[in-house]
N, C-alpha and C. Protein backbone atom coordinates (compact mmCIF):
# COMPACT_ATOMS: atom_id res chain seq x y z
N UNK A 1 16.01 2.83 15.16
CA UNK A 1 16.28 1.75 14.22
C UNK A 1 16.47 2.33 12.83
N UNK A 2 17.50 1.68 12.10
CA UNK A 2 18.01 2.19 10.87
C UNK A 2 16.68 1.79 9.86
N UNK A 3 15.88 2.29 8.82
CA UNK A 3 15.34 1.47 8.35
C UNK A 3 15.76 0.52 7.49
N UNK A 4 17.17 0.39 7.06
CA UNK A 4 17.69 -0.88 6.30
C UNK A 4 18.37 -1.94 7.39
N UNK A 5 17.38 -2.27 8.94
CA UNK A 5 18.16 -2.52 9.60
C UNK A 5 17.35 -3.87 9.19
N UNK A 6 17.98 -5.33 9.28
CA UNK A 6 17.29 -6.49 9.11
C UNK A 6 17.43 -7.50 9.86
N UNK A 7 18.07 -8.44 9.77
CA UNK A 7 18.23 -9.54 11.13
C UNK A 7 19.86 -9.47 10.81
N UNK A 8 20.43 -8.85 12.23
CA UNK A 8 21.86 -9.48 11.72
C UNK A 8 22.43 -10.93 11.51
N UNK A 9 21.79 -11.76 12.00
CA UNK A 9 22.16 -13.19 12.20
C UNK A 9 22.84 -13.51 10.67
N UNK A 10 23.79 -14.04 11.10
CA UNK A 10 24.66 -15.17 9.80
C UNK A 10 23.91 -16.71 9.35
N UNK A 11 23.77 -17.21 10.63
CA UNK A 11 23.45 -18.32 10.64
C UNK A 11 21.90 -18.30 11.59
N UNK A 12 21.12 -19.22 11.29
CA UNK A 12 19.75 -19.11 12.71
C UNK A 12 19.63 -21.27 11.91
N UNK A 13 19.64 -21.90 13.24
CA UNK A 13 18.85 -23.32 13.07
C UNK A 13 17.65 -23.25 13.11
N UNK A 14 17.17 -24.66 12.73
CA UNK A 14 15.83 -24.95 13.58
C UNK A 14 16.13 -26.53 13.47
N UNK A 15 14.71 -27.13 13.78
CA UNK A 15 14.85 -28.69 14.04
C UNK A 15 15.84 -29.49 12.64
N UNK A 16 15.05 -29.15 11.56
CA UNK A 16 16.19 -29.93 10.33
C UNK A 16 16.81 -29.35 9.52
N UNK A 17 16.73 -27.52 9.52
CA UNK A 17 17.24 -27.11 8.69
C UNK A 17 18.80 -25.81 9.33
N UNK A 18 19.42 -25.25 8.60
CA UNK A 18 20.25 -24.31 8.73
C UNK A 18 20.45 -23.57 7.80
N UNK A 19 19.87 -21.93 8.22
CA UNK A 19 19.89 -20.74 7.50
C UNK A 19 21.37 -20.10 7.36
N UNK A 20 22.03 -19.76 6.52
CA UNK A 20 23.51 -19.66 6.49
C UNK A 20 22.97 -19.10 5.30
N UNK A 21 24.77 -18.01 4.94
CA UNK A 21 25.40 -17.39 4.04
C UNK A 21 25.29 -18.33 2.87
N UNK A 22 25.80 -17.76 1.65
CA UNK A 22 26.04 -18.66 0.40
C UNK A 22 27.60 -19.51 0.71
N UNK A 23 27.64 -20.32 0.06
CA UNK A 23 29.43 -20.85 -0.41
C UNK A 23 29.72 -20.88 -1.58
N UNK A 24 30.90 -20.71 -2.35
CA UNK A 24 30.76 -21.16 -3.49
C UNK A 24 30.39 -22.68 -3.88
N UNK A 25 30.32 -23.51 -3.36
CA UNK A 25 29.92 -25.04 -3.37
C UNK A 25 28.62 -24.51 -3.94
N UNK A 26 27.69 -23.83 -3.48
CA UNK A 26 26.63 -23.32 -3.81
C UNK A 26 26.13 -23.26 -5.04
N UNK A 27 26.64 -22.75 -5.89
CA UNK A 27 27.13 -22.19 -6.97
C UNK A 27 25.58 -22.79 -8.17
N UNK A 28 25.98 -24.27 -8.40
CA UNK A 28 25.11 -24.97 -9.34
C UNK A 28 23.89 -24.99 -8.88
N UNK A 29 23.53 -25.62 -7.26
CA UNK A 29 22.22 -25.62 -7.22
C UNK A 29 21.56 -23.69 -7.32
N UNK A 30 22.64 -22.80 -6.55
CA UNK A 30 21.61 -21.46 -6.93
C UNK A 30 21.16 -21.40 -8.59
N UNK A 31 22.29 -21.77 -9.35
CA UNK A 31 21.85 -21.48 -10.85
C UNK A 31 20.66 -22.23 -11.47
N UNK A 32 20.60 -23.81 -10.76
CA UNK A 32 19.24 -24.59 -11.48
C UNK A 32 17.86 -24.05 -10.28
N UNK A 33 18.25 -23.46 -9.07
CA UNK A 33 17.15 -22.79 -8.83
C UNK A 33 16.50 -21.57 -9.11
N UNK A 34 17.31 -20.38 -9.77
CA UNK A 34 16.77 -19.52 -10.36
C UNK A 34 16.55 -19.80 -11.85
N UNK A 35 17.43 -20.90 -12.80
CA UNK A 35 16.55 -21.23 -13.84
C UNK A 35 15.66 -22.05 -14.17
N UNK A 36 15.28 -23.18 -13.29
CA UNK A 36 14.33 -23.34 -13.17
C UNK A 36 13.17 -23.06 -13.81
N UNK A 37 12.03 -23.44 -14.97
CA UNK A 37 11.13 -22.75 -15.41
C UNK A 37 10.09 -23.27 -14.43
N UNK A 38 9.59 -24.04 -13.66
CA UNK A 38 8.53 -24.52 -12.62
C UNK A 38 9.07 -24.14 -11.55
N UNK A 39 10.22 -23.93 -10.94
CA UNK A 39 10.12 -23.51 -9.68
C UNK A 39 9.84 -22.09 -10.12
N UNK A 40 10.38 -21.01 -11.02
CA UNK A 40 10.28 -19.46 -11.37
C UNK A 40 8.96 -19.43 -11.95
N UNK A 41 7.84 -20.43 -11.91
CA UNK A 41 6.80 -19.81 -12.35
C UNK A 41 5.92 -18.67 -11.94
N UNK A 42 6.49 -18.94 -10.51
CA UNK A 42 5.03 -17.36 -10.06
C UNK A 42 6.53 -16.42 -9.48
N UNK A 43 7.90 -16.59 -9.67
CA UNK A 43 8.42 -15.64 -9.80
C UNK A 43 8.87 -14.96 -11.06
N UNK A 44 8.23 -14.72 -12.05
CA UNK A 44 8.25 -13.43 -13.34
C UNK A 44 9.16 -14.42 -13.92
N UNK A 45 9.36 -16.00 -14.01
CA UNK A 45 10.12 -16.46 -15.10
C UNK A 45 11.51 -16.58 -14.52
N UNK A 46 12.20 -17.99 -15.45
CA UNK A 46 13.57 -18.46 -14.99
C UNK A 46 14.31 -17.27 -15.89
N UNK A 47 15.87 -16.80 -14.97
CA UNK A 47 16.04 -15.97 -15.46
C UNK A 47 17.46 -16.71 -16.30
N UNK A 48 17.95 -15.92 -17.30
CA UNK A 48 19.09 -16.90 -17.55
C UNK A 48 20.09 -17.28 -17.01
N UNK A 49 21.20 -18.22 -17.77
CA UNK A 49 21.98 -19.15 -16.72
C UNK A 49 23.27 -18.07 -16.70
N UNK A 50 23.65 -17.51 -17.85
CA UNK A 50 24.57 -16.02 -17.49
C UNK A 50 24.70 -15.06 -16.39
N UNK A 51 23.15 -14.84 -16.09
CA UNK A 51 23.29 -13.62 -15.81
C UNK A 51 23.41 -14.23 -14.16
N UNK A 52 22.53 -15.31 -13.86
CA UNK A 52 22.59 -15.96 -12.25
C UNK A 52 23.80 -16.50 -12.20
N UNK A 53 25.06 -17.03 -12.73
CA UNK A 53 26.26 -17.51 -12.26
C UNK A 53 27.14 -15.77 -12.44
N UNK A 54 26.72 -14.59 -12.95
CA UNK A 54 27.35 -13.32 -12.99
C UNK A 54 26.96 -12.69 -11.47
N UNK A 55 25.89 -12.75 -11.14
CA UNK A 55 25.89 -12.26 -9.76
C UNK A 55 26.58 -13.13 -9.13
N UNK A 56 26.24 -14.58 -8.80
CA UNK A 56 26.73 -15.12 -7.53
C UNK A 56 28.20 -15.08 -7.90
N UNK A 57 28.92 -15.15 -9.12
CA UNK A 57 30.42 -14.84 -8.48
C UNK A 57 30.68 -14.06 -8.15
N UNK A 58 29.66 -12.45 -8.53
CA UNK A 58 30.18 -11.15 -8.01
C UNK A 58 29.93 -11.06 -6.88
N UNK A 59 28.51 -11.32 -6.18
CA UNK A 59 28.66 -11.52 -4.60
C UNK A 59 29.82 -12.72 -3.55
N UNK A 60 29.89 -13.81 -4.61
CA UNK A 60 31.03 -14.82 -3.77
C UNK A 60 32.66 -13.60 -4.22
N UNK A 61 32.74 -13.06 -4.80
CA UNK A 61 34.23 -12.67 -5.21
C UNK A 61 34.36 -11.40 -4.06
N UNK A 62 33.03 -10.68 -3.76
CA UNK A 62 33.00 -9.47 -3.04
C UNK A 62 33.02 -9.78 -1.49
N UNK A 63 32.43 -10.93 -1.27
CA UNK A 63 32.31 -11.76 -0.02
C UNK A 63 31.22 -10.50 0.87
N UNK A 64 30.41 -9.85 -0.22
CA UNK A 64 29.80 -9.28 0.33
C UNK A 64 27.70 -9.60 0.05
N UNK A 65 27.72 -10.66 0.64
CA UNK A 65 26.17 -10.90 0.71
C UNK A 65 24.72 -10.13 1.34
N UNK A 66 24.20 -9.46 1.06
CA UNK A 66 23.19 -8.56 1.37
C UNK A 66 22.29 -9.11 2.73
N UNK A 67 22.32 -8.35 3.62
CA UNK A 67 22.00 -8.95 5.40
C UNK A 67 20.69 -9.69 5.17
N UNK A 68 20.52 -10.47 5.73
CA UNK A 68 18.97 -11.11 5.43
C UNK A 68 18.78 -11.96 4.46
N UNK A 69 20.17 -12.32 3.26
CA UNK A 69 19.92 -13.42 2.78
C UNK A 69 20.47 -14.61 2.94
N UNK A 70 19.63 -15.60 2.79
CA UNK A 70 19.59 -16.87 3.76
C UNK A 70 20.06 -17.90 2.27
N UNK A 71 20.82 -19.50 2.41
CA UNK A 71 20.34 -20.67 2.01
C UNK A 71 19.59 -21.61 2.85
N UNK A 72 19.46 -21.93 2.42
CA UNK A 72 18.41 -23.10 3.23
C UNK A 72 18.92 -24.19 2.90
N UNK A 73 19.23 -24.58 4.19
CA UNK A 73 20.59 -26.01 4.10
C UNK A 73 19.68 -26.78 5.00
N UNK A 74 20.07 -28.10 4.34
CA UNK A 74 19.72 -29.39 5.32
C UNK A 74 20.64 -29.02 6.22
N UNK A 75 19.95 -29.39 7.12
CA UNK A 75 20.89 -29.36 8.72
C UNK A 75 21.78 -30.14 9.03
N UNK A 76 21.54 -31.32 8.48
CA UNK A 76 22.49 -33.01 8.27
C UNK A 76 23.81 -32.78 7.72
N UNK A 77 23.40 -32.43 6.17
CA UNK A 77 23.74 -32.70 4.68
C UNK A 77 24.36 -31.27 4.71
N UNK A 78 23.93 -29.96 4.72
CA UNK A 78 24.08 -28.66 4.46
C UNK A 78 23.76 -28.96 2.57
N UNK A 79 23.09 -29.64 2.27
CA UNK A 79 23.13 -29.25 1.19
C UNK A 79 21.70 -28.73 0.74
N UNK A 80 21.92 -27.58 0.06
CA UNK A 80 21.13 -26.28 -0.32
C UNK A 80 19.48 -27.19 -0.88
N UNK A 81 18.82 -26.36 -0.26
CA UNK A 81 16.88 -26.76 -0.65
C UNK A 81 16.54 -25.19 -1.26
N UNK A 82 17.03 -24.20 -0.92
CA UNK A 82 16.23 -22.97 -1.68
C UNK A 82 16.75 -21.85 -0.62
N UNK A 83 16.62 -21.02 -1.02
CA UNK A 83 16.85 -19.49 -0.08
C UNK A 83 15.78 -19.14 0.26
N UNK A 84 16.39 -17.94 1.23
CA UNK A 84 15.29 -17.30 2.26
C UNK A 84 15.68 -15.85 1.93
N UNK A 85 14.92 -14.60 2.27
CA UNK A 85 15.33 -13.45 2.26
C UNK A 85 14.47 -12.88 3.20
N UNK A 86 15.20 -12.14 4.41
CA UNK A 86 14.65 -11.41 5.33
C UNK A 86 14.76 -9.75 4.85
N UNK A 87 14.68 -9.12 4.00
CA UNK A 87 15.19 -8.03 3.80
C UNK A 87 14.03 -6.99 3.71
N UNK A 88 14.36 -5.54 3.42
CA UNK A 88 13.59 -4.29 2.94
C UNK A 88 13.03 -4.36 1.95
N UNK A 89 11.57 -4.46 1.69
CA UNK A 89 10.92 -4.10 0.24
C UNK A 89 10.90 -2.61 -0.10
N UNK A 90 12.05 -2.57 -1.05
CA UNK A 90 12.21 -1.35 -1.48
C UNK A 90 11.31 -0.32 -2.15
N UNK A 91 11.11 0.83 -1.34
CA UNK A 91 10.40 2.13 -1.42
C UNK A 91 9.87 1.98 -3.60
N UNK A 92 10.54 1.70 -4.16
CA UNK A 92 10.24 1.82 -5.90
C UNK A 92 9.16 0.86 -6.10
N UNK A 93 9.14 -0.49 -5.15
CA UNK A 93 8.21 -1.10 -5.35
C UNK A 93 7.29 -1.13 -4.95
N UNK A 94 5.91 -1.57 -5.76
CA UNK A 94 4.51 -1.42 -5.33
C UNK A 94 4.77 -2.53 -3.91
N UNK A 95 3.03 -2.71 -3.10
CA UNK A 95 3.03 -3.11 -2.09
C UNK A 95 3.79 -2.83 -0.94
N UNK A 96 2.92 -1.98 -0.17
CA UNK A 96 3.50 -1.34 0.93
C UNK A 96 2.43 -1.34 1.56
N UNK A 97 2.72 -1.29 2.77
CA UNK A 97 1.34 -1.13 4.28
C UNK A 97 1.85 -0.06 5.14
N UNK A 98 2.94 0.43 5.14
CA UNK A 98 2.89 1.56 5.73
C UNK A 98 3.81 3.07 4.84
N UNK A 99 3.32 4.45 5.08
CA UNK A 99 3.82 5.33 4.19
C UNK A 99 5.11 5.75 3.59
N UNK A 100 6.22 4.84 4.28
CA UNK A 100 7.58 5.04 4.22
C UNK A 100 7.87 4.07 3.44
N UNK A 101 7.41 2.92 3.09
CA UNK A 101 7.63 1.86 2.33
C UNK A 101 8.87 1.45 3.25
N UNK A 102 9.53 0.83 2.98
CA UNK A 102 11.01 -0.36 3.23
C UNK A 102 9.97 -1.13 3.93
N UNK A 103 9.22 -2.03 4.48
CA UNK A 103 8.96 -3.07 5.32
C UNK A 103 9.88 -4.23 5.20
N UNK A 104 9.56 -4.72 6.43
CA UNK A 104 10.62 -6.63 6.84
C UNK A 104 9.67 -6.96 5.53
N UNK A 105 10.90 -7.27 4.48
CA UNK A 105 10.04 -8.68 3.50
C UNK A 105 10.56 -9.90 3.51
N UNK A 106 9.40 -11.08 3.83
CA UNK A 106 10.02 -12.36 3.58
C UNK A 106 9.80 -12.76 1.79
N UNK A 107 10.91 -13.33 1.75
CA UNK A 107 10.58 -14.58 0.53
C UNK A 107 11.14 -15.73 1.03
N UNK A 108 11.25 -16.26 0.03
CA UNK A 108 11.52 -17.74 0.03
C UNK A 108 11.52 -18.24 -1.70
N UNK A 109 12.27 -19.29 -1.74
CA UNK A 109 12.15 -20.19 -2.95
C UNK A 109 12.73 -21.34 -2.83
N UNK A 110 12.22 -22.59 -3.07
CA UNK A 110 12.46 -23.70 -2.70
C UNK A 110 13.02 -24.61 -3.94
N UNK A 111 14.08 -25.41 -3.88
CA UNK A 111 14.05 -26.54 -5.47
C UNK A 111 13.07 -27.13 -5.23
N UNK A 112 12.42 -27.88 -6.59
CA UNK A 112 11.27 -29.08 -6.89
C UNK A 112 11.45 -29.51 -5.89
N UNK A 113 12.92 -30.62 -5.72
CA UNK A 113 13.13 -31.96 -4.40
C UNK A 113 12.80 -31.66 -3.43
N UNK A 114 12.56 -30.08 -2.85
CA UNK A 114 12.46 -29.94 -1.56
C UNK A 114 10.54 -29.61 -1.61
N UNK A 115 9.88 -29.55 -2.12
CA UNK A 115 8.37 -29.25 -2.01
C UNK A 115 7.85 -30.28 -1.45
N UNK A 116 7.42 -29.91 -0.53
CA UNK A 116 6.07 -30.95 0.28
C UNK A 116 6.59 -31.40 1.43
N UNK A 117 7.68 -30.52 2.10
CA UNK A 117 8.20 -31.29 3.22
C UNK A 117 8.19 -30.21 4.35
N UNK A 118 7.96 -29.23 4.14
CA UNK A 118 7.42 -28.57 5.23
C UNK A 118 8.60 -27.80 5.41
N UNK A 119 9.75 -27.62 4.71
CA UNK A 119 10.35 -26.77 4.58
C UNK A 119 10.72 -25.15 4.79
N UNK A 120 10.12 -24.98 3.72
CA UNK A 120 9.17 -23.52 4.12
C UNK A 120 9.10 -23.04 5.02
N UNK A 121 8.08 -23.46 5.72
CA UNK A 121 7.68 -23.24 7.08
C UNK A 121 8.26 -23.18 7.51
N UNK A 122 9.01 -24.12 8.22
CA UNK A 122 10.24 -23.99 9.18
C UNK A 122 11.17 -23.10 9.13
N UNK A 123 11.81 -22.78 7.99
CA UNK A 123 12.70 -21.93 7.50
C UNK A 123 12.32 -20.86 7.51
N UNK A 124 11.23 -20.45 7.18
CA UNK A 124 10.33 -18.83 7.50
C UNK A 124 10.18 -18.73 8.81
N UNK A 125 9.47 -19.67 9.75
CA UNK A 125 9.66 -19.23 11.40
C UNK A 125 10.77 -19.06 12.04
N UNK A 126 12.37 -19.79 11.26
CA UNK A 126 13.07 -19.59 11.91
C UNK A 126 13.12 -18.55 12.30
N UNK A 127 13.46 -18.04 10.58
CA UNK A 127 13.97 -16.54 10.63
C UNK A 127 12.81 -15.51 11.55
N UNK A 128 11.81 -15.24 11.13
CA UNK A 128 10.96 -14.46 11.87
C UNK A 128 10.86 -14.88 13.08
N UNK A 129 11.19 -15.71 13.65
CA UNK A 129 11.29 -15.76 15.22
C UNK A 129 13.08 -15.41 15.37
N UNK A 130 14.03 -15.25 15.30
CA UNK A 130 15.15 -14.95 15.46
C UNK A 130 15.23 -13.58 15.00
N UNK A 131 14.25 -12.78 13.91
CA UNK A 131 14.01 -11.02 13.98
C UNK A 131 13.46 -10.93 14.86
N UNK A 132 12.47 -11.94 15.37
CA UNK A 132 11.47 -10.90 16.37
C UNK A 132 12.57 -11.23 17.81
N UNK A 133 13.48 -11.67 18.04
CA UNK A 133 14.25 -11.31 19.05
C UNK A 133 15.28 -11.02 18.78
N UNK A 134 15.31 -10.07 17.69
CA UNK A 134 16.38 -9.37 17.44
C UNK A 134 15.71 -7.83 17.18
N UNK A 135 14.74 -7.58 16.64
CA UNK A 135 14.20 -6.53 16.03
C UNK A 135 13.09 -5.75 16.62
N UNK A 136 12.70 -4.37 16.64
CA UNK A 136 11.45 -3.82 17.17
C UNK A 136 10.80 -4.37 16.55
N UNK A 137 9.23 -4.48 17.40
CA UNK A 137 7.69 -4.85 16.79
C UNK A 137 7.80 -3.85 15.01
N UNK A 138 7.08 -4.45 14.04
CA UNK A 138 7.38 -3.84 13.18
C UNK A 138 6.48 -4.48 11.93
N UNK A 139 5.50 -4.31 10.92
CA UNK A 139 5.01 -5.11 10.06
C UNK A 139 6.08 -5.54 9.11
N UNK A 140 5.38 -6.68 8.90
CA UNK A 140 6.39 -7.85 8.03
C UNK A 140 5.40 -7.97 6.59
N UNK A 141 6.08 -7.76 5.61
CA UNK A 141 5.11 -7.92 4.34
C UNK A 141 5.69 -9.18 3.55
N UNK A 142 5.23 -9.95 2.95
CA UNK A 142 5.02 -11.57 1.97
C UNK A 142 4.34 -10.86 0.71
N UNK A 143 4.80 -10.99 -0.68
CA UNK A 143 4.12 -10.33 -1.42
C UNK A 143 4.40 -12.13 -2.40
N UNK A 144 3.37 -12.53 -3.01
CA UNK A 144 3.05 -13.74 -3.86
C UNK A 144 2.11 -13.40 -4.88
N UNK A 145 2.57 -13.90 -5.78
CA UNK A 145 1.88 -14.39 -7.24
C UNK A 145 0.14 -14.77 -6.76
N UNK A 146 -0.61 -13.74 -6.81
CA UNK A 146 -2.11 -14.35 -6.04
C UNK A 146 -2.19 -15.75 -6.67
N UNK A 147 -1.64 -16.29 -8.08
CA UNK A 147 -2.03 -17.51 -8.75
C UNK A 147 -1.50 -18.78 -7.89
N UNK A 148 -0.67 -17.98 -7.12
CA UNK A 148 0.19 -19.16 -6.45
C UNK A 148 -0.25 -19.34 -4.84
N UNK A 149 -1.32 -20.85 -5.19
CA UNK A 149 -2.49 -20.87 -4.31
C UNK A 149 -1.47 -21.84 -2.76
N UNK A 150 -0.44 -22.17 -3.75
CA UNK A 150 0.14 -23.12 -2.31
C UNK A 150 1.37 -21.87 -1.27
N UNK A 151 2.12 -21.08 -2.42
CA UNK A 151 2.53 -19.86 -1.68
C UNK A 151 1.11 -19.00 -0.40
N UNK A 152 0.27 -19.04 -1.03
CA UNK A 152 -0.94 -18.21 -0.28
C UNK A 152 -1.27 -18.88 1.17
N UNK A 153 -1.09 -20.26 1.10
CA UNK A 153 -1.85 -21.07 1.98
C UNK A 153 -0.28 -20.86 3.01
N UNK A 154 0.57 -21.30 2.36
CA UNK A 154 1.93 -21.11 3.42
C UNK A 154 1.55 -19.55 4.10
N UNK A 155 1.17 -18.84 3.40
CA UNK A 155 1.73 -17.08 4.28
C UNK A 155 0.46 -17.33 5.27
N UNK A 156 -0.68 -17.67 5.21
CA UNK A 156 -1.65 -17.92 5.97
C UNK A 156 -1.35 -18.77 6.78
N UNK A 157 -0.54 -20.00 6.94
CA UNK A 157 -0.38 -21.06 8.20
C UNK A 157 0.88 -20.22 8.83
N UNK A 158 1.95 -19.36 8.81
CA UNK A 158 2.84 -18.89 9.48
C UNK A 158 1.94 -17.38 10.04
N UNK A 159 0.51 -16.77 9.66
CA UNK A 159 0.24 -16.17 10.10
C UNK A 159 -0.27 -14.69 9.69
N UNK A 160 0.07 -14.70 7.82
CA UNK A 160 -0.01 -13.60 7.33
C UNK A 160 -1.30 -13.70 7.11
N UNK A 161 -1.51 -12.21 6.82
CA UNK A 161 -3.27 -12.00 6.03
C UNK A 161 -3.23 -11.33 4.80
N UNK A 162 -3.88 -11.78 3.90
CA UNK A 162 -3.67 -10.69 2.56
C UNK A 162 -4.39 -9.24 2.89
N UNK A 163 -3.54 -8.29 2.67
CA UNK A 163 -4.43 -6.92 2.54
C UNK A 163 -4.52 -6.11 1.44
N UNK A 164 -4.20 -6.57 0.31
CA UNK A 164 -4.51 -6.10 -0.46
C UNK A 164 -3.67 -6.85 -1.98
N UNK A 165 -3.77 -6.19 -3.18
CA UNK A 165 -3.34 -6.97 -4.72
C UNK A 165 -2.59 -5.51 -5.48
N UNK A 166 -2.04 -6.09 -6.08
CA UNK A 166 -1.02 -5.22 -7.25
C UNK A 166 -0.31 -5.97 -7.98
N UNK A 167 -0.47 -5.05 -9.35
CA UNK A 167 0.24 -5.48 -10.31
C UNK A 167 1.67 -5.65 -10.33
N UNK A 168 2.70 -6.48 -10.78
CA UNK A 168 4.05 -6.62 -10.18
C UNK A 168 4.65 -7.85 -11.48
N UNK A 169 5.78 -7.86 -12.49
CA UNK A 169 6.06 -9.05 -13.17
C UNK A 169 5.29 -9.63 -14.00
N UNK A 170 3.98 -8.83 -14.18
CA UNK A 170 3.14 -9.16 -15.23
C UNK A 170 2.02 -9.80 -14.72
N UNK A 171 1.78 -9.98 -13.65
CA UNK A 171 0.61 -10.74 -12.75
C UNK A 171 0.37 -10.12 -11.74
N UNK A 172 -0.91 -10.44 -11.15
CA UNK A 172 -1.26 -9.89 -10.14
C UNK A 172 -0.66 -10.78 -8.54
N UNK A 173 -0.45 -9.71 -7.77
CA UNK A 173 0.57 -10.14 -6.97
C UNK A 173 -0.78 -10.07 -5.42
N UNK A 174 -0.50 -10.80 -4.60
CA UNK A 174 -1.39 -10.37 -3.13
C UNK A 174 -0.32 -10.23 -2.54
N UNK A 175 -0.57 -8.71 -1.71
CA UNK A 175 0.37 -8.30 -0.49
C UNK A 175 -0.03 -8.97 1.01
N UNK A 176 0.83 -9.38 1.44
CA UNK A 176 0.30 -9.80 2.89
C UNK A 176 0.94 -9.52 3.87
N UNK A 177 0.73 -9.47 5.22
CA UNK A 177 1.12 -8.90 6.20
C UNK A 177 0.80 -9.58 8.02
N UNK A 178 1.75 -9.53 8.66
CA UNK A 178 1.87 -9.50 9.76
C UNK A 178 2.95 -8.85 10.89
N UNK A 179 2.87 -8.46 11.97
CA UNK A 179 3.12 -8.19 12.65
C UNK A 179 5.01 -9.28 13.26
N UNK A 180 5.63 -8.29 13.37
CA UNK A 180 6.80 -8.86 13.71
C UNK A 180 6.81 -10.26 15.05
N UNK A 181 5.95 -8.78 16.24
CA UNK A 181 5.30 -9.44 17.43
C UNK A 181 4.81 -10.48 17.53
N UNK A 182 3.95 -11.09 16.85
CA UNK A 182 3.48 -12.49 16.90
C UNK A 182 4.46 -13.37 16.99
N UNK A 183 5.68 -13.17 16.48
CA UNK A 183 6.53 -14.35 16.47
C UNK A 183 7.79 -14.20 17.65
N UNK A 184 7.37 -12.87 18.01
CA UNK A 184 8.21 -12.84 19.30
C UNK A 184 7.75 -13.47 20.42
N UNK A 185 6.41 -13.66 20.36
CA UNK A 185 5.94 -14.69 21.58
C UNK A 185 6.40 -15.41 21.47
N UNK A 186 6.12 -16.47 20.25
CA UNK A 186 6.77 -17.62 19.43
C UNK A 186 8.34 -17.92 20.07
N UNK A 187 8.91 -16.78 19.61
CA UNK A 187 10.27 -16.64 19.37
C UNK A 187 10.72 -16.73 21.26
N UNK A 188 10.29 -16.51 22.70
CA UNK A 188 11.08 -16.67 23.97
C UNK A 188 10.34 -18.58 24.01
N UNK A 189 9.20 -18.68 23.46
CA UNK A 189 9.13 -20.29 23.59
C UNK A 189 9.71 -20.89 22.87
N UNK A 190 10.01 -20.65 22.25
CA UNK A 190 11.25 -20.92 20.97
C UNK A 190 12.59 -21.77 21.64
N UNK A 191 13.10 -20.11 22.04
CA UNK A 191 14.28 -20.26 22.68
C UNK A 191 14.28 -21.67 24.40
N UNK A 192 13.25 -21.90 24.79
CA UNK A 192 13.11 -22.42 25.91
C UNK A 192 13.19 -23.81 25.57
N UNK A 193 12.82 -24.50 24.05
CA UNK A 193 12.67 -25.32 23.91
C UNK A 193 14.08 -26.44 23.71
N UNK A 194 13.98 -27.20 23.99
CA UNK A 194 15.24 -28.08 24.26
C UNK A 194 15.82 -28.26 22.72
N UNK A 195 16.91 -28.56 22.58
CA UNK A 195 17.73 -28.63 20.41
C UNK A 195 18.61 -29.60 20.36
C-alpha cells in the first residue's frame, strides 16, 4: 500500500446523505463555511473570503480535487451541509500514533443549519466503512480542538479514543484514534443492509 493511498471512492451514500466531489454550484456555501466565525471556532479561525473562493476556483479550474475529499450533500436536495476529509495527516504535523506519521485522518465540518441532526455521524461512518472495504486494517487518527466538547463526544460515539494532546493553531488539540477494522465489520453489515 502506497502510503498516500486513501479511499478511492468519488461518491459513497448512506441513508440521507451523499459524499461527492465539489461543483462549482458549490462555490458560496464552501466560502460561508470556511468563513464562518462559529462554525471556524475550534478550527484556528474563519479564514478570509479571498483566499477560500482562490483555492476553490483553483481546484474547480484544475478539476483536480485531492482523493478523500468529500461534500456532504443532502441526498434529496444535494445541497451542501459541510465536508468530509478522508486523507493523510501529514508527516510536518504534530499528532501521530505511529513512527512514519501519514495516518487515515478524518475531519469533518459542518454549516450552523446542519448541527444537531446527526449528520456527522453518518457521514463519518460512511466514509470509514467504505475505507474499511476498500483499505488494509490501518489506524485512523481524528485530531479536535480538546475545547470542542461536542467534536470529542462525536469521535467517541463513532468509536475513537483520545490518546493523547498537542499543541496545534494556538490551542490545545486531543489526538484520537481507532482502528480502520472496526468499521470493516461494520462495513460487510453495511453492505447487506437493504437502500
Amino acid at each position: 500500500m502506497s502510503p498516500s493511498r486513501t479511499l478511492s471512492a468519488t461518491e459513497v451514500r448512506s441513508e440521507r446523505l451523499l459524499l461527492r466531489r465539489a461543483h462549482a454550484a458549490d462555490r458560496e456555501a464552501i466560502v460561508e463555511l470556511m468563513t464562518d466565525p462559529e462554525v471556524q471556532a475550534h478550527l484556528g479561525g474563519p479564514r478570509p473570503r479571498g483566499d477560500v473562493e482562490k483555492q476553490f476556483d483553483t481546484v474547480m479550474a484544475t478539476g483536480a480535487p485531492r482523493p478523500g475529499n468529500f461534500v456532504i450533500a443532502d441526498g434529496a436536495t444535494d445541497r451542501l451541509l459541510g465536508t468530509l476529509m478522508l486523507g493523510r495527516r501529514a508527516r510536518d504535523l504534530p499528532g501521530h500514533v505511529t513512527e512514519d506519521g501519514e495516518e487515515l485522518e478524518l475531519g469533518y465540518v459542518l454549516r450552523r443549519g446542519a448541527w444537531g441532526a446527526g449528520y456527522a455521524f453518518e457521514a463519518a461512518t460512511a466514509a470509514l466503512r467504505a475505507a474499511a472495504g476498500e483499505l488494509p486494517d490501518q489506524p485512523v487518527v481524528l485530531v479536535t480542538q480538546t475545547a470542542n466538547e461536542r467534536s470529542l463526544a462525536l469521535a467517541a460515539r463513532l468509536g475513537f479514543r483520545p490518546v493523547g494532546t498537542f499543541e496545534e493553531w494556538g490551542a490545545e488539540q486531543t489526538l484520537c484514534a481507532a482502528d480502520l477494522s472496526a468499521f470493516r465489520l461494520q462495513h460487510a453489515e453495511w453492505r447487506r443492509t437493504p437502500r
